[in-house]
PDB file of N, CA and C in Angstrom:
ATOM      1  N   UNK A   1      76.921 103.632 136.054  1.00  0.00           N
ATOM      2  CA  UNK A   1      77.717 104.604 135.361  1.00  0.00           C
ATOM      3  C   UNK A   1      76.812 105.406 134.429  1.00  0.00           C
ATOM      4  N   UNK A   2      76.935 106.104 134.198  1.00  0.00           N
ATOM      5  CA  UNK A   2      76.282 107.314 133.530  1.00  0.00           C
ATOM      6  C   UNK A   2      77.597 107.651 131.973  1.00  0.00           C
ATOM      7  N   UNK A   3      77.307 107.706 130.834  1.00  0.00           N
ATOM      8  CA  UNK A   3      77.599 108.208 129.570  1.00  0.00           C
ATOM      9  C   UNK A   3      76.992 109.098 128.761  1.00  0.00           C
ATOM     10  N   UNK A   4      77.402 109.267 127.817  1.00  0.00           N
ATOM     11  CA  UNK A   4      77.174 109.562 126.929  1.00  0.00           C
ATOM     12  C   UNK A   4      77.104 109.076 125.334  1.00  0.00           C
ATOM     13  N   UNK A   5      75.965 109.502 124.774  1.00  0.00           N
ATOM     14  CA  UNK A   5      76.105 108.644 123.090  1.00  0.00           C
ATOM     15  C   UNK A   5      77.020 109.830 121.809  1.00  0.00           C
ATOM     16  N   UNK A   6      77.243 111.148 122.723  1.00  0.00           N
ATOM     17  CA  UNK A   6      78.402 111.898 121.476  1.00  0.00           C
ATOM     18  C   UNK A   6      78.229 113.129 122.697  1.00  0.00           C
ATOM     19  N   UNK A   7      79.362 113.898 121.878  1.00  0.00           N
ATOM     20  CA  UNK A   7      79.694 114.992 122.284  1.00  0.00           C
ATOM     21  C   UNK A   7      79.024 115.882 122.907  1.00  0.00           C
ATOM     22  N   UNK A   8      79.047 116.292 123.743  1.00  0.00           N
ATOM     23  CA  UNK A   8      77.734 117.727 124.854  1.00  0.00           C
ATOM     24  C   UNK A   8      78.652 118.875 125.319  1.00  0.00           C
ATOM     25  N   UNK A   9      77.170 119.617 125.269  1.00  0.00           N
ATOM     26  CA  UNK A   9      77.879 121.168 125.584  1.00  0.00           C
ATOM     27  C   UNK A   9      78.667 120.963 126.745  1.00  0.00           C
ATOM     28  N   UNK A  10      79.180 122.016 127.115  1.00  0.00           N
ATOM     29  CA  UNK A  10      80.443 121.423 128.594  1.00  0.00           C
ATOM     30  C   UNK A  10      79.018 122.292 129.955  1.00  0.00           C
ATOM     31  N   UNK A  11      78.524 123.861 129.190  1.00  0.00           N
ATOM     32  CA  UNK A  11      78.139 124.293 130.051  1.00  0.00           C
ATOM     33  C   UNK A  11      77.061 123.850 131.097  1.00  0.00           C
ATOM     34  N   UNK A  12      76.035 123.030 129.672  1.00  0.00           N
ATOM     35  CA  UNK A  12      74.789 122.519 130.336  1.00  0.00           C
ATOM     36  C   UNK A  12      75.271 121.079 130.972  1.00  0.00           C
ATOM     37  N   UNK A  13      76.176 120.300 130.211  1.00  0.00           N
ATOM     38  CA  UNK A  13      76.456 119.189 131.252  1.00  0.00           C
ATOM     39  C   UNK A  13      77.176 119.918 132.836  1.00  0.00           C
ATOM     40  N   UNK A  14      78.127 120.458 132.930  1.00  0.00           N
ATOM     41  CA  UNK A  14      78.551 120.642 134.228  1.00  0.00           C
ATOM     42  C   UNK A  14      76.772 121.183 135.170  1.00  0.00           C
ATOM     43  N   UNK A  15      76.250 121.602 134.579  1.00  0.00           N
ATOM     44  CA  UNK A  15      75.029 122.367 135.546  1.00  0.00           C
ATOM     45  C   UNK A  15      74.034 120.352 135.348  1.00  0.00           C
ATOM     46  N   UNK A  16      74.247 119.549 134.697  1.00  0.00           N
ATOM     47  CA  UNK A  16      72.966 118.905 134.775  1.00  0.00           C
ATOM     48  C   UNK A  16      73.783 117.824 135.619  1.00  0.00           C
ATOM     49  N   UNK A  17      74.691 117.980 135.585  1.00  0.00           N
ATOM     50  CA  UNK A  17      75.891 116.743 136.346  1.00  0.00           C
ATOM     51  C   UNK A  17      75.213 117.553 138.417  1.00  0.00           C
ATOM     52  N   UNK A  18      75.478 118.600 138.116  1.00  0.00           N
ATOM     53  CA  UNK A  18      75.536 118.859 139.812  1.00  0.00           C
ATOM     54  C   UNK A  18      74.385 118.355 139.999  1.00  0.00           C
ATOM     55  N   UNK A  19      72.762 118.615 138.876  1.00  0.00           N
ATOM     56  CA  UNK A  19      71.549 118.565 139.320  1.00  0.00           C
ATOM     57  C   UNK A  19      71.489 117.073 139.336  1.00  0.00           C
ATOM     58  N   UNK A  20      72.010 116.171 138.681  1.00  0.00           N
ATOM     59  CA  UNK A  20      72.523 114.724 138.928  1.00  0.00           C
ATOM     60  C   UNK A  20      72.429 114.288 140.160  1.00  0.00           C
ATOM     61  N   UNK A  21      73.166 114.753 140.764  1.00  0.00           N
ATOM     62  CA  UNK A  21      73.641 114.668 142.149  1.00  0.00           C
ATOM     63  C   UNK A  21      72.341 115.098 142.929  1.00  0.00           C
ATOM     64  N   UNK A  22      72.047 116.380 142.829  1.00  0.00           N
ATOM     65  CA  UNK A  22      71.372 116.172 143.480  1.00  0.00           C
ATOM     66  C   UNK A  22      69.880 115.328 143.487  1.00  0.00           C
ATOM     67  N   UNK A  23      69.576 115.129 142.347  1.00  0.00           N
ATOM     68  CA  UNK A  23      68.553 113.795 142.244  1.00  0.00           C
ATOM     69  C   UNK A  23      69.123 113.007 142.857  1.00  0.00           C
ATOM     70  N   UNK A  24      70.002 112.587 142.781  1.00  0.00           N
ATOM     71  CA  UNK A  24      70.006 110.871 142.951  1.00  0.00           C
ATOM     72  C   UNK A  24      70.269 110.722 144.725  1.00  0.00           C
ATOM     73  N   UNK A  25      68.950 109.763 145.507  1.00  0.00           N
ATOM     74  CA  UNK A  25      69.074 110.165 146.869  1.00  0.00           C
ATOM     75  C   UNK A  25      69.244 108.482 146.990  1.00  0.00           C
ATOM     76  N   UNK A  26      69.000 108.048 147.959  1.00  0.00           N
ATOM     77  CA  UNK A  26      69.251 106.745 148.689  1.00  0.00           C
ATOM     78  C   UNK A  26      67.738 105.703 148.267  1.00  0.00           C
ATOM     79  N   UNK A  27      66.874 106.551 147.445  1.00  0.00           N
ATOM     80  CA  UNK A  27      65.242 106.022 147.388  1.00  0.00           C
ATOM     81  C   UNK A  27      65.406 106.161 145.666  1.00  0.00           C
ATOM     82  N   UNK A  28      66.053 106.989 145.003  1.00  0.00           N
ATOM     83  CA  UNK A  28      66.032 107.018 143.743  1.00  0.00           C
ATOM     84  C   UNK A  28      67.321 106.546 142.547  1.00  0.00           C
ATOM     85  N   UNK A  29      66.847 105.509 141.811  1.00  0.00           N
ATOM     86  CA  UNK A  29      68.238 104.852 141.051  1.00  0.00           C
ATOM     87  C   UNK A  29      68.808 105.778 140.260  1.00  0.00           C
ATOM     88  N   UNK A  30      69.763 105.659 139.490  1.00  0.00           N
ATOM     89  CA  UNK A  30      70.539 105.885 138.784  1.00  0.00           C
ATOM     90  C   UNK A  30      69.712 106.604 137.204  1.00  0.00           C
ATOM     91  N   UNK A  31      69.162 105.713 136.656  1.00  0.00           N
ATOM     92  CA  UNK A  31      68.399 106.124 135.530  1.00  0.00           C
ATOM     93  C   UNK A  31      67.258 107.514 136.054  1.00  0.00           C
ATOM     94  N   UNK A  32      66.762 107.346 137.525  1.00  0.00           N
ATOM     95  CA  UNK A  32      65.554 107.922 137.727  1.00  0.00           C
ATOM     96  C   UNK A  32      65.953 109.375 138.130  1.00  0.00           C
ATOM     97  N   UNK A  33      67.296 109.550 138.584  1.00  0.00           N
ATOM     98  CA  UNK A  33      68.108 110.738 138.458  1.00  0.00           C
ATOM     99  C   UNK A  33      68.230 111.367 137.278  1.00  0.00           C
ATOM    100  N   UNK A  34      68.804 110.586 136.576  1.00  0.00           N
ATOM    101  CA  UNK A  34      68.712 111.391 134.993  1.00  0.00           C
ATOM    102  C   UNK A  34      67.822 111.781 134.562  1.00  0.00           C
ATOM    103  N   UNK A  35      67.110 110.916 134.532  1.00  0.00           N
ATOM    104  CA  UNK A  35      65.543 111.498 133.953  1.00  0.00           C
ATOM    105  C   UNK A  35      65.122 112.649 134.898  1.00  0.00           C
ATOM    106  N   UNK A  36      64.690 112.796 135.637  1.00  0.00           N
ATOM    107  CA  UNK A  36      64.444 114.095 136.768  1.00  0.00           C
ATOM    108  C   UNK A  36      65.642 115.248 136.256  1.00  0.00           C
ATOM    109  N   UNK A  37      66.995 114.568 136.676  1.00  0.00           N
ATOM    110  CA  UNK A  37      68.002 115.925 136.461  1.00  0.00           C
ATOM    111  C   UNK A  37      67.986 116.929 134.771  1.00  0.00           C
ATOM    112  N   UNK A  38      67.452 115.833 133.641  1.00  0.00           N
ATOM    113  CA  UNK A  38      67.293 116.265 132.205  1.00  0.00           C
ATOM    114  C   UNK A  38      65.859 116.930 132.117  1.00  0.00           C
ATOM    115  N   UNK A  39      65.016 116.400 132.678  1.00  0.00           N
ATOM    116  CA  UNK A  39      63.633 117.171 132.722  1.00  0.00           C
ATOM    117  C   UNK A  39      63.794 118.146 133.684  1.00  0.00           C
ATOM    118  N   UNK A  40      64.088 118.561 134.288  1.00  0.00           N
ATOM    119  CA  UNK A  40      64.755 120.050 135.525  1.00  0.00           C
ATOM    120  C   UNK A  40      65.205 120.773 134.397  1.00  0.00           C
ATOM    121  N   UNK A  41      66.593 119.933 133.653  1.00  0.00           N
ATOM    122  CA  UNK A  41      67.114 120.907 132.814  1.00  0.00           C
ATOM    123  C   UNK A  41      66.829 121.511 131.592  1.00  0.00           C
ATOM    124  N   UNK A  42      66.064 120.506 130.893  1.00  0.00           N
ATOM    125  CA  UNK A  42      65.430 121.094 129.601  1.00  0.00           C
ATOM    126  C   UNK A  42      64.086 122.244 130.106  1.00  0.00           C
ATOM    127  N   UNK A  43      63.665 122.116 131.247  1.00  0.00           N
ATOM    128  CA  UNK A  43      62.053 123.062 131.525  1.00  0.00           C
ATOM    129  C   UNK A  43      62.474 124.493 132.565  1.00  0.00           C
ATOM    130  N   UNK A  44      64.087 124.838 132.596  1.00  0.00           N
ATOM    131  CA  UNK A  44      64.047 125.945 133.479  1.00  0.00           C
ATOM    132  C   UNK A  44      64.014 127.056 132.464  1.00  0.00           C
ATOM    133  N   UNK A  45      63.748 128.328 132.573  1.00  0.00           N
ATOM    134  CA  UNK A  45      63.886 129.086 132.541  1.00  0.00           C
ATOM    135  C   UNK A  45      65.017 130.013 132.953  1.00  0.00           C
ATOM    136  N   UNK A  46      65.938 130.788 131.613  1.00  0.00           N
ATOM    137  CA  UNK A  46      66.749 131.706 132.312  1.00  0.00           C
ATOM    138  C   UNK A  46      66.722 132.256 134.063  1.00  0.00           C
ATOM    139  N   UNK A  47      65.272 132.846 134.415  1.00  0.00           N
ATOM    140  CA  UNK A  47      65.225 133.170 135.637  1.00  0.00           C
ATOM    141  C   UNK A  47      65.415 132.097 136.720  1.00  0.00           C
ATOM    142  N   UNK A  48      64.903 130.963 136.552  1.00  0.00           N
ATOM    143  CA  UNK A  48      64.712 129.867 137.308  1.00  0.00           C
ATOM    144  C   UNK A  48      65.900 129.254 137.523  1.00  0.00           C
ATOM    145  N   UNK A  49      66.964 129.140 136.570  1.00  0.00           N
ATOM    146  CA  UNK A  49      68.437 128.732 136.389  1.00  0.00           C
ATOM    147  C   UNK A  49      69.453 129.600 136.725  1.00  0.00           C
ATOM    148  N   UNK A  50      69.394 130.787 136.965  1.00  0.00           N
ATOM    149  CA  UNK A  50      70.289 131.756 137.904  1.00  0.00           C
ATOM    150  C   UNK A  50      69.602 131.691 138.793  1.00  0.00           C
ATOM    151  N   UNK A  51      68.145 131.854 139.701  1.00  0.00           N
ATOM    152  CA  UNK A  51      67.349 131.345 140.948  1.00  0.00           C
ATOM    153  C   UNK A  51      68.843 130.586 141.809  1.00  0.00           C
ATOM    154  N   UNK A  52      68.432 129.290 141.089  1.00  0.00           N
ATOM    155  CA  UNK A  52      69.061 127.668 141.307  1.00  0.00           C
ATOM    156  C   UNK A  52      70.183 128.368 141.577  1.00  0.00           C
ATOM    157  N   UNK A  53      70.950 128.853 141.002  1.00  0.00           N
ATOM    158  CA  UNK A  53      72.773 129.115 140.666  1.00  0.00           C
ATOM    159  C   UNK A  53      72.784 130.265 141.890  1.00  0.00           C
ATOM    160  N   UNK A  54      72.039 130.996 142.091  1.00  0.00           N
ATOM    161  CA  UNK A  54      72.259 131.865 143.359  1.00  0.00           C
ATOM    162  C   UNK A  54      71.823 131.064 144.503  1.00  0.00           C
ATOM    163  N   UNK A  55      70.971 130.598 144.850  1.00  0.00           N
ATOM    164  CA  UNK A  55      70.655 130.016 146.306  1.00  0.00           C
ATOM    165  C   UNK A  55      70.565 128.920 146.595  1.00  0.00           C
ATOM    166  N   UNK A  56      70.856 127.971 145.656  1.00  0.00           N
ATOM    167  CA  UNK A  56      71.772 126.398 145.737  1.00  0.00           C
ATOM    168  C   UNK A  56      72.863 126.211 145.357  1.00  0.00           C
ATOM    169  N   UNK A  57      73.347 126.944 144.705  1.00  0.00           N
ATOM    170  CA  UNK A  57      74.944 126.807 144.367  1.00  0.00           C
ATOM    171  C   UNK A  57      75.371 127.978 144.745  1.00  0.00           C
ATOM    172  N   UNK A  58      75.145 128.909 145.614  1.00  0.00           N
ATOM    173  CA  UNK A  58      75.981 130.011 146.017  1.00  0.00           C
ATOM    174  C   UNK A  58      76.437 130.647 145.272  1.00  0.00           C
ATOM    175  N   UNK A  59      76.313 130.643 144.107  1.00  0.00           N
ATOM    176  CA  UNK A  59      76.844 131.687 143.361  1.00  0.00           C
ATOM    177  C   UNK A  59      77.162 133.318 143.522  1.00  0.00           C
ATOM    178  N   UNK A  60      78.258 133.711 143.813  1.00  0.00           N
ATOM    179  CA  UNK A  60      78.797 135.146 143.541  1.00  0.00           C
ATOM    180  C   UNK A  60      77.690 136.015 142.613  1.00  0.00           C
ATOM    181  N   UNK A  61      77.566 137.031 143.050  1.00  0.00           N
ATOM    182  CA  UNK A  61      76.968 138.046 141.770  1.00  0.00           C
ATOM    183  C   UNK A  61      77.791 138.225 140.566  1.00  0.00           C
ATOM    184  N   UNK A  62      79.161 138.294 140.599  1.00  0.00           N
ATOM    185  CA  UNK A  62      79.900 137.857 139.631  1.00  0.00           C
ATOM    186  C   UNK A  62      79.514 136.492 138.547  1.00  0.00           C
ATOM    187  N   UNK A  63      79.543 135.930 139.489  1.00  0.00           N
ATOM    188  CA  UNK A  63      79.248 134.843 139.068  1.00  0.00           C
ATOM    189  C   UNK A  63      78.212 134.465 138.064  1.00  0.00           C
ATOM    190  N   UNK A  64      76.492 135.166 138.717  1.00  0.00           N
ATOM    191  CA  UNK A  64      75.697 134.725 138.636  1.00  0.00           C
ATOM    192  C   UNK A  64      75.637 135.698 137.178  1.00  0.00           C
ATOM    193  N   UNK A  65      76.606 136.918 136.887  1.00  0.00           N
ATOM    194  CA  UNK A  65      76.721 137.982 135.749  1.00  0.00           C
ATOM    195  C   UNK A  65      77.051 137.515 134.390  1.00  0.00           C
ATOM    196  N   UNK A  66      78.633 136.194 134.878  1.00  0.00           N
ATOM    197  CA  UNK A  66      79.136 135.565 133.929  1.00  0.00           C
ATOM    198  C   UNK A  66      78.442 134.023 133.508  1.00  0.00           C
ATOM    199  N   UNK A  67      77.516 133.776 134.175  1.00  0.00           N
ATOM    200  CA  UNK A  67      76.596 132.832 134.011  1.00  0.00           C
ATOM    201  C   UNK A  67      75.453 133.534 132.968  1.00  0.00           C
ATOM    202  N   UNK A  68      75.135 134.165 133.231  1.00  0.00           N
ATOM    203  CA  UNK A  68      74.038 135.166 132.850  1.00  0.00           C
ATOM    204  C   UNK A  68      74.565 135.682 131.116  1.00  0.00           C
ATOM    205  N   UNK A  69      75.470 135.890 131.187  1.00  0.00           N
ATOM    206  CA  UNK A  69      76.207 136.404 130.250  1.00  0.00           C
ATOM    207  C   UNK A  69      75.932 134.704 128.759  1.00  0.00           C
ATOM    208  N   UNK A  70      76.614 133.984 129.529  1.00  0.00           N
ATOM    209  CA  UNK A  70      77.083 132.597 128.649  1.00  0.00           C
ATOM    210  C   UNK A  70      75.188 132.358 128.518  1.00  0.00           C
ATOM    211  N   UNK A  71      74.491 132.328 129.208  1.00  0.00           N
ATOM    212  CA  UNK A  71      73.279 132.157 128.810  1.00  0.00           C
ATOM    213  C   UNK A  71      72.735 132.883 127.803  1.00  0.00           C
ATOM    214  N   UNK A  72      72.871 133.997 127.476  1.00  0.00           N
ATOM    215  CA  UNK A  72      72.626 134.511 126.738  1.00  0.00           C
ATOM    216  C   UNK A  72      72.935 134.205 125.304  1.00  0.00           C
ATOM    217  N   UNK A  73      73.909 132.769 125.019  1.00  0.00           N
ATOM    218  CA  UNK A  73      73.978 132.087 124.011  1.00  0.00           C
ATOM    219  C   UNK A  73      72.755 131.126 123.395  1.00  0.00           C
ATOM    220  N   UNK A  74      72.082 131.340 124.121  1.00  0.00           N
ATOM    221  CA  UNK A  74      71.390 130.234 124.008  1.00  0.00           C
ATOM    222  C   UNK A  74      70.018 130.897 123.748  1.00  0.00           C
ATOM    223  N   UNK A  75      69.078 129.815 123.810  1.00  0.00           N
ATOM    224  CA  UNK A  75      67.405 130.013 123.581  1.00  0.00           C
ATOM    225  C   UNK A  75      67.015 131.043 124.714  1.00  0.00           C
ATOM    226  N   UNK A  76      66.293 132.039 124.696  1.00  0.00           N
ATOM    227  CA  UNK A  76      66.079 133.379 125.540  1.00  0.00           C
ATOM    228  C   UNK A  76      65.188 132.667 126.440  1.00  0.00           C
ATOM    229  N   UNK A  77      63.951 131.338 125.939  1.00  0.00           N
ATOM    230  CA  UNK A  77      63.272 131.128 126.824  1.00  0.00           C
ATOM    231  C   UNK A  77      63.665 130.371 127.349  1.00  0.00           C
ATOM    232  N   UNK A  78      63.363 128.867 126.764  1.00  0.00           N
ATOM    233  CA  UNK A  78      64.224 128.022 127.650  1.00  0.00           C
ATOM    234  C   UNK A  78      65.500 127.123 127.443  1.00  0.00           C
ATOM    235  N   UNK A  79      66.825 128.081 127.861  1.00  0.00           N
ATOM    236  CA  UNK A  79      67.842 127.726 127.176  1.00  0.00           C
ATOM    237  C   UNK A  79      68.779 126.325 126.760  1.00  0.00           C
ATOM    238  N   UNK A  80      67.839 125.294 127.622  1.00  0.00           N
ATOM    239  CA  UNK A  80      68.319 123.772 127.534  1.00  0.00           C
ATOM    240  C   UNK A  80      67.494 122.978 126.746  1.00  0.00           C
ATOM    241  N   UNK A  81      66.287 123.502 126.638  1.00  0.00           N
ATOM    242  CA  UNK A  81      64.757 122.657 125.891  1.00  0.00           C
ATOM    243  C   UNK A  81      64.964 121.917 124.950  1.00  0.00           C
ATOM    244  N   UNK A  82      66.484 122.147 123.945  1.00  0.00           N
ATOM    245  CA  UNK A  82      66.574 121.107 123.097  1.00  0.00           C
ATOM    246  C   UNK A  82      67.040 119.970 123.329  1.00  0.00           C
ATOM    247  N   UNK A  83      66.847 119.007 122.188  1.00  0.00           N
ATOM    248  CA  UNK A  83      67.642 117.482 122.955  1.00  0.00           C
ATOM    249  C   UNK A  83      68.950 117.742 122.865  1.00  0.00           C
ATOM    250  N   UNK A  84      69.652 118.201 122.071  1.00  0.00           N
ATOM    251  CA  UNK A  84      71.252 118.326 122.183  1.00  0.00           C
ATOM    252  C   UNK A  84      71.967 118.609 123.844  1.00  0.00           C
ATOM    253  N   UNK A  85      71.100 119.171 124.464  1.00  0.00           N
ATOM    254  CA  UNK A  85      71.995 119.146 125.737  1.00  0.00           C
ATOM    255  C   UNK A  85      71.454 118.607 126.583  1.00  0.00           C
ATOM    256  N   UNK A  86      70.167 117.631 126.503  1.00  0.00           N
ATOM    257  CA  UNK A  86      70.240 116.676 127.770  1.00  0.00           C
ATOM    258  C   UNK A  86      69.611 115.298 126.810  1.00  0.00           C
ATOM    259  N   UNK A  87      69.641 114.886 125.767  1.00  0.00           N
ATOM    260  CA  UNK A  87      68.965 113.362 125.352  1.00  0.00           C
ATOM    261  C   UNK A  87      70.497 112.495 125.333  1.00  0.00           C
ATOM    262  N   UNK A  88      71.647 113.057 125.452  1.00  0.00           N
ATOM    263  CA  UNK A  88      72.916 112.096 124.966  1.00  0.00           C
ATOM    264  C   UNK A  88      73.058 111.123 126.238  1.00  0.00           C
ATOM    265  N   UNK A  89      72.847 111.856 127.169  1.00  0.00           N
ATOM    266  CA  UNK A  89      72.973 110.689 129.011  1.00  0.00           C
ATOM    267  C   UNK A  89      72.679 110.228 129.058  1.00  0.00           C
ATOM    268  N   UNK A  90      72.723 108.810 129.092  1.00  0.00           N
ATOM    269  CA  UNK A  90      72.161 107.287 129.893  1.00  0.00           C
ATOM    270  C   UNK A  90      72.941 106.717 130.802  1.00  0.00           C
ATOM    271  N   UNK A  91      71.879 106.062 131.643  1.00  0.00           N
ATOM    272  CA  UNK A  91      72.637 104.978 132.560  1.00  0.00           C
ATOM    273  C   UNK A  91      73.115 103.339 132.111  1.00  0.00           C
ATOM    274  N   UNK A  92      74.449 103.356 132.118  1.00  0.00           N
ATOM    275  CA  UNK A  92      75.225 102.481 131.495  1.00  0.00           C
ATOM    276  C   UNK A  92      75.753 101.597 132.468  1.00  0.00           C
ATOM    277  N   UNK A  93      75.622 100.035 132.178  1.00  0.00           N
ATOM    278  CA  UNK A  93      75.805  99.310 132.482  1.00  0.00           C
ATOM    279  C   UNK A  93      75.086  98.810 133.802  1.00  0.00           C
ATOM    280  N   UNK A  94      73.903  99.360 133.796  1.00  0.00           N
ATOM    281  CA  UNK A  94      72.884  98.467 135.267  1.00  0.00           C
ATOM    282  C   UNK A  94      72.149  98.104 134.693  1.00  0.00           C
ATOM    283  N   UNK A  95      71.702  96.833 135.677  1.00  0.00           N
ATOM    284  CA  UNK A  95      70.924  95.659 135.376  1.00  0.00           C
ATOM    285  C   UNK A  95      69.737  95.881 136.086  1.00  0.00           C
TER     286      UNK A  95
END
């Protein structure tokens, strides 16, 4: 199971939850996903994170506008780099 230790942004968790997923393969555990999916997410770049959102997640140009838009809340360079939106996740309860 995967948690949290307090409250997280909704935007960067829903984007680090999909990249979750896609870490975690049949060769890589639970913890080793997170770690990969939080280091992906704290080191992209605006460009690199609409990239991702257009040609792995299909994103609409709409889409990729109102994404683009909500980013623009954030750090210009790299808008996840702080710990607040990826240090709260751990893997909970494996042995």
């Amino acid at each position: 199971m995967v948690d949290t230790l307090w409250c997280v942004d909704d935007f960067a968790t829903a984007f680090l939850s999909v990249r979750f997923y896609e870490e975690l393969t049949p060769t890589r555990t639970i913890p080793q996903a997170i770690q990969a999916a939080t280091t992906w997410l704290r080191t992209r770049t605006p460009a690199q994170f609409l990239d991702w959102c257009r040609t792995t997640l299909g994103f609409s140009p709409d889409d990729l506008d109102r994404c683009e838009l909500r980013l623009s809340r954030y750090d210009s360079a790299s808008p996840f780099a702080p710990r607040l939106y990826w240090s709260a996740f751990r893997a909970n309860g494996l042995e």
